[in-house]
C-alpha atoms as a PDB file:
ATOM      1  CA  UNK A   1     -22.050 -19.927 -29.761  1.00  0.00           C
ATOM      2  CA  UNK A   2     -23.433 -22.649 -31.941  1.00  0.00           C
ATOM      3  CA  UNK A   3     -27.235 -20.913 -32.002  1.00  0.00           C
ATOM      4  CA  UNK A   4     -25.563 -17.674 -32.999  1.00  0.00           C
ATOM      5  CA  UNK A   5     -23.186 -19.403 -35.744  1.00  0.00           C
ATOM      6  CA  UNK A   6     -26.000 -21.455 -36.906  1.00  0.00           C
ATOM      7  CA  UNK A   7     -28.381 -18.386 -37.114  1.00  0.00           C
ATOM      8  CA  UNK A   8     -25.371 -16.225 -39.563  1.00  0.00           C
ATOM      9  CA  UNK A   9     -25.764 -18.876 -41.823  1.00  0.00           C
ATOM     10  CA  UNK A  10     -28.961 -19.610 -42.383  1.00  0.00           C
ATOM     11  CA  UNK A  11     -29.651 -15.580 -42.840  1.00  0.00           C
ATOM     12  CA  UNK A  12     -26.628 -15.338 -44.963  1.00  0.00           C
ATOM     13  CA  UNK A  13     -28.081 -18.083 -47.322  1.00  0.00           C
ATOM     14  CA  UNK A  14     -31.614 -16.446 -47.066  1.00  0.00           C
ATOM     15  CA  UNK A  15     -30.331 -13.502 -48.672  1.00  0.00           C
ATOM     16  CA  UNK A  16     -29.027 -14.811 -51.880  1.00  0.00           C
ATOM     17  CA  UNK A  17     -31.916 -17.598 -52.288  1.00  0.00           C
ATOM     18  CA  UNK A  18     -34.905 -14.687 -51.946  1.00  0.00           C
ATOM     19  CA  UNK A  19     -32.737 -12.891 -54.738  1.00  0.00           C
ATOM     20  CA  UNK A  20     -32.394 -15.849 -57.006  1.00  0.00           C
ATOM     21  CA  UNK A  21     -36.354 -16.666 -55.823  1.00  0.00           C
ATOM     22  CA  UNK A  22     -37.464 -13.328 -56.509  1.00  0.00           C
ATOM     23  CA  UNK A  23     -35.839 -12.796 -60.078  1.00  0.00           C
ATOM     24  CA  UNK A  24     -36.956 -16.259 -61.318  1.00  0.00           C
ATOM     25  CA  UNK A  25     -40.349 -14.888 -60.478  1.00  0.00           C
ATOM     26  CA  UNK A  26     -42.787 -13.881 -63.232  1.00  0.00           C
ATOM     27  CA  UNK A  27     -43.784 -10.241 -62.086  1.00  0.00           C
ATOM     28  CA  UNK A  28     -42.089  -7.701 -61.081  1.00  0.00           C
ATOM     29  CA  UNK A  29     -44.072  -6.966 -57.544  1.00  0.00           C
ATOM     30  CA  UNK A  30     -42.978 -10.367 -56.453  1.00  0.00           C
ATOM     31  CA  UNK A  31     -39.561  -9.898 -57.490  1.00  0.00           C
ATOM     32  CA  UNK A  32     -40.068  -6.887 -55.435  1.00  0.00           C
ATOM     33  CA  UNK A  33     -41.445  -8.624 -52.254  1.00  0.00           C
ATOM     34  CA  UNK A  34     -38.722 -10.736 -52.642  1.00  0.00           C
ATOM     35  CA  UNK A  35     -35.564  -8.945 -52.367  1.00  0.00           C
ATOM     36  CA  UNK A  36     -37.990  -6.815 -48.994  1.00  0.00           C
ATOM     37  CA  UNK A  37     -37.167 -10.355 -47.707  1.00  0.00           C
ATOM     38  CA  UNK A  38     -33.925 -10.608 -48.606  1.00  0.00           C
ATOM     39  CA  UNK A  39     -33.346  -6.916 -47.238  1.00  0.00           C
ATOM     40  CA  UNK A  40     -34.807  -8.190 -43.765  1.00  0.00           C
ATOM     41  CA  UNK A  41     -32.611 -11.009 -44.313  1.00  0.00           C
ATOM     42  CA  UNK A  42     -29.439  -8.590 -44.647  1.00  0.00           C
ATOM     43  CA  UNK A  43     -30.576  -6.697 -41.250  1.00  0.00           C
ATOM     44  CA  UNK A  44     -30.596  -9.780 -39.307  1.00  0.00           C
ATOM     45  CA  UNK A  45     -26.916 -10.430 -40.682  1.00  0.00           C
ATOM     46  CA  UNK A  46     -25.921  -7.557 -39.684  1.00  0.00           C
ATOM     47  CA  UNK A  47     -27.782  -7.719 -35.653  1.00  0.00           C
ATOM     48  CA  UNK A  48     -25.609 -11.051 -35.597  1.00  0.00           C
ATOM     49  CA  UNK A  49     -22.549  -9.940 -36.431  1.00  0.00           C
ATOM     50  CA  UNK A  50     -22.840  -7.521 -34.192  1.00  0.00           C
ATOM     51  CA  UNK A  51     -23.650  -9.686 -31.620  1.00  0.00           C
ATOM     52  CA  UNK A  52     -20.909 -11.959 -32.358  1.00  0.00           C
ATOM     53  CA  UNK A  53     -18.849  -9.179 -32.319  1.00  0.00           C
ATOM     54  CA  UNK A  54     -19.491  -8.427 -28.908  1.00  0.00           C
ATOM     55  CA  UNK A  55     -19.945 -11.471 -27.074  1.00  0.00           C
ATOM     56  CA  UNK A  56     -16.024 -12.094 -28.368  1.00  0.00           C
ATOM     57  CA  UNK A  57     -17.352 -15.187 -31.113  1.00  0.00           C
ATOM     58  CA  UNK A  58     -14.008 -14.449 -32.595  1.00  0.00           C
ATOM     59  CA  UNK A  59     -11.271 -11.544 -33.290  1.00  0.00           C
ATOM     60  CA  UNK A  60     -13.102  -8.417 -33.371  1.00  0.00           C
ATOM     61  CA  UNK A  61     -10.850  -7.021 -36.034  1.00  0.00           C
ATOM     62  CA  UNK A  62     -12.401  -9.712 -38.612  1.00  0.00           C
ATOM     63  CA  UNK A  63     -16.312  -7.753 -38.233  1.00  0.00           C
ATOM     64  CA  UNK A  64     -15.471  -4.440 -39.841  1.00  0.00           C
ATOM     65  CA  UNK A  65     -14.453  -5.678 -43.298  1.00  0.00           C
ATOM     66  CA  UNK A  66     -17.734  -7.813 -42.857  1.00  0.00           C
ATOM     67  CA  UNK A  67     -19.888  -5.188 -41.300  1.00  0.00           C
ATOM     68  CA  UNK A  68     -18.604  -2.962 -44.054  1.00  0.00           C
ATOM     69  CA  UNK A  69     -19.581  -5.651 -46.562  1.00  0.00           C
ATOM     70  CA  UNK A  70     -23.213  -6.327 -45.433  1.00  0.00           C
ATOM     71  CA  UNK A  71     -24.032  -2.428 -45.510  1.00  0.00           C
ATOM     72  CA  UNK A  72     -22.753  -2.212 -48.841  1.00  0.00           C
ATOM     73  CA  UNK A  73     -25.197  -5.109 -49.790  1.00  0.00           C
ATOM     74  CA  UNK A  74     -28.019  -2.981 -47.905  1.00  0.00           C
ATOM     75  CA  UNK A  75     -27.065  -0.018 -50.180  1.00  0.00           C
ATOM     76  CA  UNK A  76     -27.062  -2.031 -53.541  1.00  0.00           C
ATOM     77  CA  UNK A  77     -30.496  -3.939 -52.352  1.00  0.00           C
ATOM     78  CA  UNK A  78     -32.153  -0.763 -51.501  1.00  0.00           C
ATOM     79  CA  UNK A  79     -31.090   1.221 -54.501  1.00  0.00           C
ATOM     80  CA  UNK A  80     -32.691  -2.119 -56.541  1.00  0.00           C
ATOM     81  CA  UNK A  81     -35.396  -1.994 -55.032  1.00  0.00           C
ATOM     82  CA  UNK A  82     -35.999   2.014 -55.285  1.00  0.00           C
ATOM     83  CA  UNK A  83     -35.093   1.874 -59.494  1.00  0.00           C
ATOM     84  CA  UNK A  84     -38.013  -1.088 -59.287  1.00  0.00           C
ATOM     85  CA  UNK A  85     -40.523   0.707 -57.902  1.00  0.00           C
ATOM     86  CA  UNK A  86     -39.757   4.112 -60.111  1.00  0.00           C
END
């Protein structure tokens, strides 16, 4: 249980320091790369919760108003990156 709480945080904090990383950049393809890793970031939050969903880490009821949360994030993160690369 600690591993898996341990391992939400630190990719929860991942994604918003590759953002902040990636924008204080001074080009744009490394602001780019930056927010891919912040993206992969964002997936692995979203394999945990699920996991932590399922192995009962705590009322399931309180992952779907998260869950729901980190896809928006993917959305916004992918339609960044997409209006980058145009």
């Amino acid at each position: 249980m600690y591993g898996l709480t341990s391992q939400i945080r630190r990719s929860s904090v991942s994604v918003a320091s590759n953002i902040a990383e990636g924008y204080g950049r001074r080009s744009k393809p490394e602001y780019i790369q930056f927010l891919h890793i912040a993206l992969g970031s964002l997936r692995e939050l979203d394999t945990q919760l699920i996991i932590a969903k399922e192995v009962d880490l705590a009322e399931k009821n309180l992952f779907t108003p998260l869950l729901n949360e980190v896809e928006e994030m993917q959305s916004i993160l992918v339609a960044s990156l997409n209006k980058l690369k145009a």
